[in-house]
C-alpha atoms as a PDB file:
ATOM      1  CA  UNK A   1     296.658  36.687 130.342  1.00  0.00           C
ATOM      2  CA  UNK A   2     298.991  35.602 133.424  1.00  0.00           C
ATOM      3  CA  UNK A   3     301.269  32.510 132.407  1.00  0.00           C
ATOM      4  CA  UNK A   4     301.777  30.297 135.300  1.00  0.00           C
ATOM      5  CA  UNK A   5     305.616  30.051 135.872  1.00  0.00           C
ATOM      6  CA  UNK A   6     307.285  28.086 133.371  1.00  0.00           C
ATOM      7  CA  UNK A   7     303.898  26.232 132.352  1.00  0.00           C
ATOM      8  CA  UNK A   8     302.211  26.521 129.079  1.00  0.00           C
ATOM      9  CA  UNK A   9     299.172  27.683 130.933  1.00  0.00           C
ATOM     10  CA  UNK A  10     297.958  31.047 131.035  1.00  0.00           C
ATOM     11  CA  UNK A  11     295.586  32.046 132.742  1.00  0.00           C
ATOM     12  CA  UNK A  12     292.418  35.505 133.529  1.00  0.00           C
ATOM     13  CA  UNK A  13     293.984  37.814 135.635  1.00  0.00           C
ATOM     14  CA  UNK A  14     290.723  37.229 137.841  1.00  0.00           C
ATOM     15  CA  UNK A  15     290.617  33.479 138.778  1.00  0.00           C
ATOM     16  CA  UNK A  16     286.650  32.522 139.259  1.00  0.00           C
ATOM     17  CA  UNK A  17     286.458  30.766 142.658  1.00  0.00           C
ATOM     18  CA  UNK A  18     283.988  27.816 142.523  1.00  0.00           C
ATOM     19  CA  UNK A  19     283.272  27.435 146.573  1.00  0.00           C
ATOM     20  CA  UNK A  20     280.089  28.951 145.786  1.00  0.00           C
ATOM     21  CA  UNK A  21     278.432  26.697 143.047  1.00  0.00           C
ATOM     22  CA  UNK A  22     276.117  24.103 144.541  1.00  0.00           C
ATOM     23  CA  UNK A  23     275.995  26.874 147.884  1.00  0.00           C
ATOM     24  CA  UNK A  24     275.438  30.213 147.375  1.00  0.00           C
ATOM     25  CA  UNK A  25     274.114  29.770 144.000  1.00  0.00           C
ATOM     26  CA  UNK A  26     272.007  27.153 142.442  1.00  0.00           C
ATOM     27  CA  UNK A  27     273.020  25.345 138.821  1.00  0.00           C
ATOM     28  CA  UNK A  28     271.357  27.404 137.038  1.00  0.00           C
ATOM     29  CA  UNK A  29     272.554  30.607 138.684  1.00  0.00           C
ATOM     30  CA  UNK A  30     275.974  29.277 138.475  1.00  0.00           C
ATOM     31  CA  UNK A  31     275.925  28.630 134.642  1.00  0.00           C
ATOM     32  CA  UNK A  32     274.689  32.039 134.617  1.00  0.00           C
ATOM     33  CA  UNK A  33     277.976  33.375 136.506  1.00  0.00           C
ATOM     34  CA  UNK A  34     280.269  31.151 134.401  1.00  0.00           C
ATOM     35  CA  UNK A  35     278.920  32.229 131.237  1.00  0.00           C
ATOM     36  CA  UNK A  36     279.474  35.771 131.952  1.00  0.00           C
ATOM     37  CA  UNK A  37     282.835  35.473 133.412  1.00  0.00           C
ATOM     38  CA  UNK A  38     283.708  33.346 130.015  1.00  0.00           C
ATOM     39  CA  UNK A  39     282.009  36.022 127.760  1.00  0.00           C
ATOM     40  CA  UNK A  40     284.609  38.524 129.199  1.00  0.00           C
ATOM     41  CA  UNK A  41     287.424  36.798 128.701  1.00  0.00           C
ATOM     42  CA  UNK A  42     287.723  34.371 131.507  1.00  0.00           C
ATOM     43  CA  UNK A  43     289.426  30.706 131.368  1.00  0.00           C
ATOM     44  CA  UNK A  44     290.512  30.176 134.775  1.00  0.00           C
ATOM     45  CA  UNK A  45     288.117  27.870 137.496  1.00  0.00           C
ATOM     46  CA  UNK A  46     288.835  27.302 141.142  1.00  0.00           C
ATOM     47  CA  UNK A  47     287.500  24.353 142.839  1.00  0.00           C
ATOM     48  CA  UNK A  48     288.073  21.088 144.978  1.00  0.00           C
ATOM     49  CA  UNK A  49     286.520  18.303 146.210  1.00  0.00           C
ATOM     50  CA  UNK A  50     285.446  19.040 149.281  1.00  0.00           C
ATOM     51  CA  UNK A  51     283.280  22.102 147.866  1.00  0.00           C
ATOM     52  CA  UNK A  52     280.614  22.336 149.125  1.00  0.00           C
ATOM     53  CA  UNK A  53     280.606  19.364 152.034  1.00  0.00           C
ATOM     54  CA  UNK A  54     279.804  22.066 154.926  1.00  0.00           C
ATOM     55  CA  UNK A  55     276.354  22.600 153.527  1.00  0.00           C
ATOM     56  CA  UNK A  56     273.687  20.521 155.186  1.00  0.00           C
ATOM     57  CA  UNK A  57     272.428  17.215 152.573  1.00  0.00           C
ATOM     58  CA  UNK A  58     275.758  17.985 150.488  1.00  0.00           C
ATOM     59  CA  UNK A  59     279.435  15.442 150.208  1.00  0.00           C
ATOM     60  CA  UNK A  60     281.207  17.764 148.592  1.00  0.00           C
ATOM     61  CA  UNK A  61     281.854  17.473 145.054  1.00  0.00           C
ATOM     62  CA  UNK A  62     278.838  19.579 144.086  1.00  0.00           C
ATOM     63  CA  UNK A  63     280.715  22.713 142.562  1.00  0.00           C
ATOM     64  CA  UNK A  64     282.794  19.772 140.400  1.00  0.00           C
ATOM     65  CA  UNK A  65     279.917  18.542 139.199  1.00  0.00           C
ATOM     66  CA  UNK A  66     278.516  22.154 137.855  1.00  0.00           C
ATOM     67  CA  UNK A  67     281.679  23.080 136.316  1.00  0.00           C
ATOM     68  CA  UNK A  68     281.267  19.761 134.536  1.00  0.00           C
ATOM     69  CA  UNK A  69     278.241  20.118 133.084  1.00  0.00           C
ATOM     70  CA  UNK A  70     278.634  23.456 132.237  1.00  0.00           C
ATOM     71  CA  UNK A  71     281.553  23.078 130.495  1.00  0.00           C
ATOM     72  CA  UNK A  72     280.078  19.948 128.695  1.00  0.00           C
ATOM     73  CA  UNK A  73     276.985  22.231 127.744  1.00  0.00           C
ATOM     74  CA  UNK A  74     278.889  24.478 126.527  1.00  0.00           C
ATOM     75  CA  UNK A  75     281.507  22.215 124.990  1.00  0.00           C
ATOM     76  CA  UNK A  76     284.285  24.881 126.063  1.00  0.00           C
ATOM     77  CA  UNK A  77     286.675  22.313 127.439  1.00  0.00           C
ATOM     78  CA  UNK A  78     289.720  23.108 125.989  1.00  0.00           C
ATOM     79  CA  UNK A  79     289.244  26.661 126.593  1.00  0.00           C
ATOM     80  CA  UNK A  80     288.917  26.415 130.348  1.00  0.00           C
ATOM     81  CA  UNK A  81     291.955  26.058 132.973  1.00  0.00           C
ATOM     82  CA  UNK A  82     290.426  23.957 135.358  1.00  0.00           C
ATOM     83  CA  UNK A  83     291.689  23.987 139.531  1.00  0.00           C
ATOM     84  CA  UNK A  84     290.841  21.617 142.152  1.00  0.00           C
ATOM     85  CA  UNK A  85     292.191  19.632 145.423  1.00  0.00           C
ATOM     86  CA  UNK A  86     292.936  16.552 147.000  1.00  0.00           C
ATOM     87  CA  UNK A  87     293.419  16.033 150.875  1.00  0.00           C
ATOM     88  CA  UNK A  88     289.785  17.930 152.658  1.00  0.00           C
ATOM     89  CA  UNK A  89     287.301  16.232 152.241  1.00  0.00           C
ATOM     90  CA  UNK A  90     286.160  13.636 154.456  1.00  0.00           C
ATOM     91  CA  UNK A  91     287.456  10.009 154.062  1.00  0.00           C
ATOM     92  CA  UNK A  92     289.924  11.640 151.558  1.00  0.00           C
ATOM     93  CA  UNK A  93     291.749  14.224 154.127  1.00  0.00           C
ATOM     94  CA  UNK A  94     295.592  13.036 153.711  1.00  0.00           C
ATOM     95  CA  UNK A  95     297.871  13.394 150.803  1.00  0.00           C
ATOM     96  CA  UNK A  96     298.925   9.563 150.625  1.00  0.00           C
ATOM     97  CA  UNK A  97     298.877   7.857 146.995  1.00  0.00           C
ATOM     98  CA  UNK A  98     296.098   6.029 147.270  1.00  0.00           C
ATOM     99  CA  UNK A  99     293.757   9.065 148.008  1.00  0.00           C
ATOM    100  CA  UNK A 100     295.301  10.949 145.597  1.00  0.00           C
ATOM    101  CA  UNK A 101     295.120   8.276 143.285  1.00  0.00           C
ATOM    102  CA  UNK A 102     290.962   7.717 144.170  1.00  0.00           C
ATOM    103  CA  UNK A 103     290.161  11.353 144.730  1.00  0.00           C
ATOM    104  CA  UNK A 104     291.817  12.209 141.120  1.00  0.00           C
ATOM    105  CA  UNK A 105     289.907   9.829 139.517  1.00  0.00           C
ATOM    106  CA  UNK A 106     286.355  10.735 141.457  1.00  0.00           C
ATOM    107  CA  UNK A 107     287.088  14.563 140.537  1.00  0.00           C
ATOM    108  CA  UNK A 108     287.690  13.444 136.383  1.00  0.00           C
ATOM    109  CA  UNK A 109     284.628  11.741 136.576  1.00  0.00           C
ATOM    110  CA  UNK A 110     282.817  14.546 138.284  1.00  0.00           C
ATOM    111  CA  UNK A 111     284.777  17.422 136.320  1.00  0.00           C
ATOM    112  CA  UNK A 112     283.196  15.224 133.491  1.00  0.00           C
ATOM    113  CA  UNK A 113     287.202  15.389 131.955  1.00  0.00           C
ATOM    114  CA  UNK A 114     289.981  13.857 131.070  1.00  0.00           C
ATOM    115  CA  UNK A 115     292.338  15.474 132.644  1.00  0.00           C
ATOM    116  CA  UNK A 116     293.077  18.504 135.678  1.00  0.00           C
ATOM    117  CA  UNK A 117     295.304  21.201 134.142  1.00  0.00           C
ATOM    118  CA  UNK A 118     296.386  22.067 137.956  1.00  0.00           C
ATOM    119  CA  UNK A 119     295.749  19.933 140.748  1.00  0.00           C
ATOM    120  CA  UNK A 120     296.091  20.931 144.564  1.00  0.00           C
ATOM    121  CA  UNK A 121     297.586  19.364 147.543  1.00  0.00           C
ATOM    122  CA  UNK A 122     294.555  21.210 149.983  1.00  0.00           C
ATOM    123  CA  UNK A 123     296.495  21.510 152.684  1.00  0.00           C
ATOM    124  CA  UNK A 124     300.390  19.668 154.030  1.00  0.00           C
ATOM    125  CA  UNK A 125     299.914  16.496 155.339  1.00  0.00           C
ATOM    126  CA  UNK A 126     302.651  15.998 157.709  1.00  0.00           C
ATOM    127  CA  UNK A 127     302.346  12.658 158.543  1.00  0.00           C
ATOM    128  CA  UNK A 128     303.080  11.495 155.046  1.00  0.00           C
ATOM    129  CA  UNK A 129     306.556  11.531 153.028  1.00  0.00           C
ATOM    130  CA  UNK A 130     306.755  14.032 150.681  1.00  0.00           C
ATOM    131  CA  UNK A 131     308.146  11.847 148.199  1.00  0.00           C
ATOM    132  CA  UNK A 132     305.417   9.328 148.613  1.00  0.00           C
ATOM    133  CA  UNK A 133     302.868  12.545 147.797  1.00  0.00           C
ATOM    134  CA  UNK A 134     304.557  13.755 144.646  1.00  0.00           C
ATOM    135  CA  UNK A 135     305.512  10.380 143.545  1.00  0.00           C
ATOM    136  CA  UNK A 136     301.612   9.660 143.282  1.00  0.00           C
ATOM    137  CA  UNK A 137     300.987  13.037 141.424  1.00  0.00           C
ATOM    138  CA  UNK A 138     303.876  12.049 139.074  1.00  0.00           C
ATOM    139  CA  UNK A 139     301.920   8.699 138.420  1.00  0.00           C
ATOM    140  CA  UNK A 140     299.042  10.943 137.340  1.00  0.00           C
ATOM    141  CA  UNK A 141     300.791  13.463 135.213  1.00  0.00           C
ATOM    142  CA  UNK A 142     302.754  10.388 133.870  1.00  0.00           C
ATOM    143  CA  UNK A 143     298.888   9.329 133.118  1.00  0.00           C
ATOM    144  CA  UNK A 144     297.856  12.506 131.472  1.00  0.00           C
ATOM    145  CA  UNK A 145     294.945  12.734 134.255  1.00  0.00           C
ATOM    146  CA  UNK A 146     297.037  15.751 135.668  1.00  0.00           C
ATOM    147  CA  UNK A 147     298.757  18.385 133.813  1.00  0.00           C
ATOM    148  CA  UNK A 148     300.547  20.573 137.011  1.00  0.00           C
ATOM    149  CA  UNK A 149     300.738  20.075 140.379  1.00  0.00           C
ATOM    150  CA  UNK A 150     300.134  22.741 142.814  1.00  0.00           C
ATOM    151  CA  UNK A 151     300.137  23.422 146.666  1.00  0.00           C
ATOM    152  CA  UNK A 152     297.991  25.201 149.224  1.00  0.00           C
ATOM    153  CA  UNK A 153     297.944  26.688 152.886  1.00  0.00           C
ATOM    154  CA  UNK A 154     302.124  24.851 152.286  1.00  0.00           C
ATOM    155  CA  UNK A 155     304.040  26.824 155.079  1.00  0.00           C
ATOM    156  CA  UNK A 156     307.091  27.892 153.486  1.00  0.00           C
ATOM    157  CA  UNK A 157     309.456  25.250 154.865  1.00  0.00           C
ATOM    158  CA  UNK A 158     307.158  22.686 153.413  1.00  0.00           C
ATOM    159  CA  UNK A 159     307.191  24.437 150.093  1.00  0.00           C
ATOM    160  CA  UNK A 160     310.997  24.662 150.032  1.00  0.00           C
ATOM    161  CA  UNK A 161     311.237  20.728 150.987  1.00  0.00           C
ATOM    162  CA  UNK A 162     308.647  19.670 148.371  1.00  0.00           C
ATOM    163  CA  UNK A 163     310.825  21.765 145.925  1.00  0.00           C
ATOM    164  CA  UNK A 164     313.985  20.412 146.950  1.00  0.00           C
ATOM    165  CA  UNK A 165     312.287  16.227 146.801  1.00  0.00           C
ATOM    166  CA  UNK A 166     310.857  16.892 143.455  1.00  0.00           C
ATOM    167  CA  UNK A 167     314.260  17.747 141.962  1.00  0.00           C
ATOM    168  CA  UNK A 168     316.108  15.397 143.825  1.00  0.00           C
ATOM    169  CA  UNK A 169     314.224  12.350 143.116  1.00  0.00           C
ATOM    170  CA  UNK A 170     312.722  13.778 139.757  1.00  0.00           C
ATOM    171  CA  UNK A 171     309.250  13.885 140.325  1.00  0.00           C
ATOM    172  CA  UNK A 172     306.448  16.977 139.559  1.00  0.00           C
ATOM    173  CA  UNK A 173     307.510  20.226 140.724  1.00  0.00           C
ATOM    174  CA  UNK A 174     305.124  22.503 141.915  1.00  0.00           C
ATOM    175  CA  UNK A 175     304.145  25.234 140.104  1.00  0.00           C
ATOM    176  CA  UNK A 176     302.066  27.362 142.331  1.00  0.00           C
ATOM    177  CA  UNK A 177     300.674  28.069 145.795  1.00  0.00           C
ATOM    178  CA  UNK A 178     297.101  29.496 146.731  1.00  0.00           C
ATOM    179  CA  UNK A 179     297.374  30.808 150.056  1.00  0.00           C
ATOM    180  CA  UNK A 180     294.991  32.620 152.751  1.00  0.00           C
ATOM    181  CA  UNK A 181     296.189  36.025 151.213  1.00  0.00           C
ATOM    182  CA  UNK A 182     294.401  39.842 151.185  1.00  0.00           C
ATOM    183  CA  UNK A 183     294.700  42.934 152.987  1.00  0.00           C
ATOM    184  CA  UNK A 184     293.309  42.308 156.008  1.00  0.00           C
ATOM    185  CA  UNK A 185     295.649  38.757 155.954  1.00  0.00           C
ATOM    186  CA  UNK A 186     299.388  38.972 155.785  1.00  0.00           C
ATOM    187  CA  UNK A 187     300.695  37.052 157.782  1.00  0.00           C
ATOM    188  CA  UNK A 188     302.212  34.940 154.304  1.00  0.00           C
ATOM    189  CA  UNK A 189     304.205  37.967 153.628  1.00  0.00           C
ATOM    190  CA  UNK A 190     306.329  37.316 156.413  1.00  0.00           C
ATOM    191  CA  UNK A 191     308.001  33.651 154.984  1.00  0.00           C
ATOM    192  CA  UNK A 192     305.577  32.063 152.557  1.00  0.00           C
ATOM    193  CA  UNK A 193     305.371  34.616 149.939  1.00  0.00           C
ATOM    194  CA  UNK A 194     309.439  35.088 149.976  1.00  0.00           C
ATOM    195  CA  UNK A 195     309.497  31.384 149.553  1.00  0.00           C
ATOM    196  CA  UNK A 196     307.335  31.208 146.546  1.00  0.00           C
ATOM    197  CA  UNK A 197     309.522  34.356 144.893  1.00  0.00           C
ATOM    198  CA  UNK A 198     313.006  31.905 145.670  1.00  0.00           C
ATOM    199  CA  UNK A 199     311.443  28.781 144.313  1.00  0.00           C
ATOM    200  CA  UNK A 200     309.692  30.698 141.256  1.00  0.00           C
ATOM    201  CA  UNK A 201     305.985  30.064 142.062  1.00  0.00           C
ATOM    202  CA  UNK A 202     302.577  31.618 141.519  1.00  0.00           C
ATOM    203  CA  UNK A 203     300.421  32.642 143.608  1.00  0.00           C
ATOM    204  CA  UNK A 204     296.758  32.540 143.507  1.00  0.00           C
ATOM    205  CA  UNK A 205     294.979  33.959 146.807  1.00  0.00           C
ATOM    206  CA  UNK A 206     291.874  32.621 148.534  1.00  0.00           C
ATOM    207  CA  UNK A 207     289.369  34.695 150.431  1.00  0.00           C
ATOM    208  CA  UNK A 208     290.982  37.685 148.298  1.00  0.00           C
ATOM    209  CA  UNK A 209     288.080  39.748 149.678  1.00  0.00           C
ATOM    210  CA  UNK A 210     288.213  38.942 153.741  1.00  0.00           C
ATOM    211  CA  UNK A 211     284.979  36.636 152.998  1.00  0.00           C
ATOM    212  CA  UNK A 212     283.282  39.953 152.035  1.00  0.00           C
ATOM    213  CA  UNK A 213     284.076  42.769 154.307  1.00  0.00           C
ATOM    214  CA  UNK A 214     286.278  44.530 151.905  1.00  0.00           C
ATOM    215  CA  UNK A 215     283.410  44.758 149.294  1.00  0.00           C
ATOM    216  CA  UNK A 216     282.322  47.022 151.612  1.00  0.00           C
ATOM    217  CA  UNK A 217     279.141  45.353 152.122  1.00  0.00           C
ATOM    218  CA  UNK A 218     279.314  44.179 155.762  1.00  0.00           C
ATOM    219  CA  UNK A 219     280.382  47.950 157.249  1.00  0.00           C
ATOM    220  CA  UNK A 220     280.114  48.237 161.312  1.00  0.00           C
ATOM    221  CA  UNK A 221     279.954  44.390 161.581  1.00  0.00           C
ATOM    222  CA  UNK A 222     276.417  44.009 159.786  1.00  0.00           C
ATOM    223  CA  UNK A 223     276.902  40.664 158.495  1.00  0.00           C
ATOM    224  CA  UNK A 224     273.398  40.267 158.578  1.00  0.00           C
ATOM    225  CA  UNK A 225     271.883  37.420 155.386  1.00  0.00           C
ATOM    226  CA  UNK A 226     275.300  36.590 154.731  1.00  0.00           C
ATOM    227  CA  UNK A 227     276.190  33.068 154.998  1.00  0.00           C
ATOM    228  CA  UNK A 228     279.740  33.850 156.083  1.00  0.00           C
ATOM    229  CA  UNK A 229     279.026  36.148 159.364  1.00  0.00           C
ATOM    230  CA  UNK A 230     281.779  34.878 161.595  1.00  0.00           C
ATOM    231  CA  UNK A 231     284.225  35.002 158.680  1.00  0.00           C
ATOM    232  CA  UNK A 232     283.239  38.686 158.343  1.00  0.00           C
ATOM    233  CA  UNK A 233     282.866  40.035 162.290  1.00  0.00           C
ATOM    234  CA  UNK A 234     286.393  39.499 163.029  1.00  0.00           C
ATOM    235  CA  UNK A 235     287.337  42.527 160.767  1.00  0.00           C
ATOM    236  CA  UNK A 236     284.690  44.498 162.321  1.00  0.00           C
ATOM    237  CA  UNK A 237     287.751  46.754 164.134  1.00  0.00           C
ATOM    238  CA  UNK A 238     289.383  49.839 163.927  1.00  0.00           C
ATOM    239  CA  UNK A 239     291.983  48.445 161.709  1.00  0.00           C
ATOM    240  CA  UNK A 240     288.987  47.216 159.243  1.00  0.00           C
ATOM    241  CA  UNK A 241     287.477  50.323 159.523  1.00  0.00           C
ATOM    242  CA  UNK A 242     290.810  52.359 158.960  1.00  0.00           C
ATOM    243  CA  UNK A 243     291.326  49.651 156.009  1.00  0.00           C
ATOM    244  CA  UNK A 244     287.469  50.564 154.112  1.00  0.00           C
ATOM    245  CA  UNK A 245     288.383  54.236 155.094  1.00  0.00           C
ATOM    246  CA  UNK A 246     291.645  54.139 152.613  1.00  0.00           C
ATOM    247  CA  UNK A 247     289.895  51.493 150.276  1.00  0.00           C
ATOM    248  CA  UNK A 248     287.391  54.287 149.800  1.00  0.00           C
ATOM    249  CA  UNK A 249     289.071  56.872 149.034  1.00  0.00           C
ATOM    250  CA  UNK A 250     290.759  54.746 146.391  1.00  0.00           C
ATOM    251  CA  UNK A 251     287.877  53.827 144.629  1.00  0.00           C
ATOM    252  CA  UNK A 252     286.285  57.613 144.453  1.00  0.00           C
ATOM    253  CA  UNK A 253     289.774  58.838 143.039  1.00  0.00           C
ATOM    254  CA  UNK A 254     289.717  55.804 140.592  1.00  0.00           C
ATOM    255  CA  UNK A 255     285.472  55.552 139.954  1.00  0.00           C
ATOM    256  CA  UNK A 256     286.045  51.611 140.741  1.00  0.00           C
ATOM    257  CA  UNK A 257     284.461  49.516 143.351  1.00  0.00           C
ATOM    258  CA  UNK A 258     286.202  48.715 146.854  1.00  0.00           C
ATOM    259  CA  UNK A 259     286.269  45.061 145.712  1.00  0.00           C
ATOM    260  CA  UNK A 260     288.301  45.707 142.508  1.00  0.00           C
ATOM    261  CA  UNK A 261     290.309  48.035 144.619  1.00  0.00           C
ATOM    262  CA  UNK A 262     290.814  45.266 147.054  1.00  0.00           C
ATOM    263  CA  UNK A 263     291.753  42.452 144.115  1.00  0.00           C
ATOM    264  CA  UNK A 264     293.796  45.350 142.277  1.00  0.00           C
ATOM    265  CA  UNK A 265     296.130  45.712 145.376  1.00  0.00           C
ATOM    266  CA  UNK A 266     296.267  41.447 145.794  1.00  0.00           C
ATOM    267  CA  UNK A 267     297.500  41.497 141.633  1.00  0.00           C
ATOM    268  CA  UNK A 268     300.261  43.463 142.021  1.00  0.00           C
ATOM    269  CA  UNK A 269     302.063  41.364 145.350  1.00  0.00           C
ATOM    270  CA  UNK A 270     305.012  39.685 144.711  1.00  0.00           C
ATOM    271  CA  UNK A 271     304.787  36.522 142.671  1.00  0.00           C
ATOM    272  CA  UNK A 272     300.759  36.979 142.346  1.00  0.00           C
ATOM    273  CA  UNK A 273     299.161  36.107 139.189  1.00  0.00           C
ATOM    274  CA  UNK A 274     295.441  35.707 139.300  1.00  0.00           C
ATOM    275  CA  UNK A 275     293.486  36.281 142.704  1.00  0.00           C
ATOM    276  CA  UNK A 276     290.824  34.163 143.364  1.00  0.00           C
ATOM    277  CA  UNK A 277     287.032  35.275 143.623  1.00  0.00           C
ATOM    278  CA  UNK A 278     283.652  33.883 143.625  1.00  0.00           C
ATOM    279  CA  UNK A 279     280.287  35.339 142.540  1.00  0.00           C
ATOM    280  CA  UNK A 280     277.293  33.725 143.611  1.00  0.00           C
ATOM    281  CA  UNK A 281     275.494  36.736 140.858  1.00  0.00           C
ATOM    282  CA  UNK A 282     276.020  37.722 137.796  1.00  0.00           C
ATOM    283  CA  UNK A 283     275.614  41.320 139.262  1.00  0.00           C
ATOM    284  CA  UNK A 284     278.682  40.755 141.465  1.00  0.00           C
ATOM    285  CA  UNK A 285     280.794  39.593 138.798  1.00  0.00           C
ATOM    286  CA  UNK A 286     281.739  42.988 136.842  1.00  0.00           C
ATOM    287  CA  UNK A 287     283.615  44.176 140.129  1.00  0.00           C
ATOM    288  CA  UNK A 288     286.054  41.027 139.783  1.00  0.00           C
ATOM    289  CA  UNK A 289     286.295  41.055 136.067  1.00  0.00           C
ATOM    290  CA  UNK A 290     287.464  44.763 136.799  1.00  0.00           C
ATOM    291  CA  UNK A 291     290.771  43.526 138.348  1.00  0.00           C
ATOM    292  CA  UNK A 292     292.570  43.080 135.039  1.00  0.00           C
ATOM    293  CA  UNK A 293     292.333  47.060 133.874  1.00  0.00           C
ATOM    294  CA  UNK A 294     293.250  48.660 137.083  1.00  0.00           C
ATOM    295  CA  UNK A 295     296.585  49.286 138.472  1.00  0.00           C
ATOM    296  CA  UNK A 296     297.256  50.990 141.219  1.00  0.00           C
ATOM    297  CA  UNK A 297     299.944  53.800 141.344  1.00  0.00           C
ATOM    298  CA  UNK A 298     302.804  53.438 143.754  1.00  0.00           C
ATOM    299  CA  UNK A 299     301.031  55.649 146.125  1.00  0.00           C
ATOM    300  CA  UNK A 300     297.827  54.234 146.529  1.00  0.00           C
ATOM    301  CA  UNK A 301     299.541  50.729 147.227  1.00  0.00           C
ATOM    302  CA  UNK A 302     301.380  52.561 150.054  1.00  0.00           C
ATOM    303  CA  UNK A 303     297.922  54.019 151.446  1.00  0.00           C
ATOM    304  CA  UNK A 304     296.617  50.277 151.460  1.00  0.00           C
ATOM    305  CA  UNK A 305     299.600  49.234 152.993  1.00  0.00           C
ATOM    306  CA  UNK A 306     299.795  51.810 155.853  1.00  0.00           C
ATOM    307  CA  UNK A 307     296.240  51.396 156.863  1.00  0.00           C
END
């Protein structure tokens, strides 16, 4: 288990990404995916409120409501670290308190909880104060609705002011940031990631496997029945090519998949603690769960990182 900063929660080395439930897989198939990732050992849930409002008939909310009633069926509550967000989804796409305060509350009651062990700010809102932002998650943590207080897609001068307000002014700290973040996506390496090592936070990484491609699944741009193509095509280049090439060779020197490879290389960044992952099967889930007994040597991180 990964503790998160100076929290009291730890957390899966593998944190199960939810963007899937209520999408890619139906209830049913979803219970099936959180049951196995909770027989091995798992605790840790991604979601948010928006998930999944880009599928036609849906609001959002829909992976929220799975988790909830699997966790109520399954009365595993206090064994689960639950994620989600504020500030995406439509109507509810700022960070000022009284969205915060009426998107909390609609995520308990969908969540089916009491409270949200870490709750996201989605994405900065710039035209709000930050003080105004924090000083409506400190009414919920004051509450109990909220445990910890996160951030994500914060660039780093945002993380370092939110930092700075919340211990000026005394209000929740942030104890993490879940960035766009894998090998194909660096860019966070250049600022954001150094931030989150100065101001002690964790890291959790989204789209940990390029939507995908670095399953290996999508080679020479066949995207074809996945319901992520563009998301995918873009790494359809010689650099994603060179990247599979090294991935591969990897994985045959360490009999493991390209996608624990992939997660294996995410875990061991600076300040990372879990990376993110979804499976919309319980076939694709052993690959993830894989992530927490592989470590890469010294050398095969510098292969990854050359090509």
């Amino acid at each position: 288990m990964k503790r998160i900063g100076t929290t009291d929660l730890t957390v899966h080395p593998l944190c199960l990404g939810g963007n899937v439930f209520g999408w890619g897989a139906d209830e049913r198939e979803s219970f099936r995916v959180l049951d196995a990732y909770a027989a091995a050992g798992g605790n840790f849930v991604d979601t948010a409120d928006v998930y999944s409002a880009w599928v036609d008939g849906n609001e959002g909310g829909e992976s929220e409501v799975i988790i909830g009633r699997w966790m109520a069926a399954r009365g595993n509550r206090d064994d689960m670290v639950v994620a989600t967000k504020v500030g995406m989804k439509a109507g509810l796409d700022d960070l000022r308190p009284d969205t915060i305060r009426q998107a909390a509350d609609a995520s308990l009651q969908r969540l089916g909880v009491d409270h949200i062990d870490l709750y996201y700010a989605h994405a900065d809102d710039a035209d709000t104060p930050v003080a105004e932002t924090l000083g409506a998650f400190g009414e919920l943590v004051a509450a109990g609705k909220v445990r910890h207080v996160a951030a994500s897609n914060f660039s780093a001068a945002r993380l370092r002011e939110s930092i700075e307000v919340a211990e000026e002014e005394g209000l929740p700290r942030y104890v993490a940031h879940q960035p766009h973040y894998n090998l194909l996506e660096r860019d966070v390496e250049t600022s954001v990631i150094p931030a989150t090592q100065d101001l002690g936070l964790a890291t959790f990484p989204y789209f940990s496997l390029a939507s995908g491609f670095l399953t290996g699944k999508h080679r020479d741009g066949d995207a074809a029945g996945s319901a992520r193509v563009s998301r995918v095509e873009k790494y359809a280049d010689a650099r994603g090519e060179r990247m599979l090439a090294a991935m591969d060779s990897v994985a045959e020197s360490r009999s493991a998949s390209l996608a624990t490879v992939a997660l294996a290389w995410l875990a061991q960044r600076p300040t990372v603690a879990s990376p993110i992952a979804s499976a919309r099967t319980v076939e694709q889930l052993p690959d993830l769960l894989a992530v927490a007994d592989l470590e890469l040597t010294a050398e095969e991180m510098a292969l990854l990182d050359r090509a």
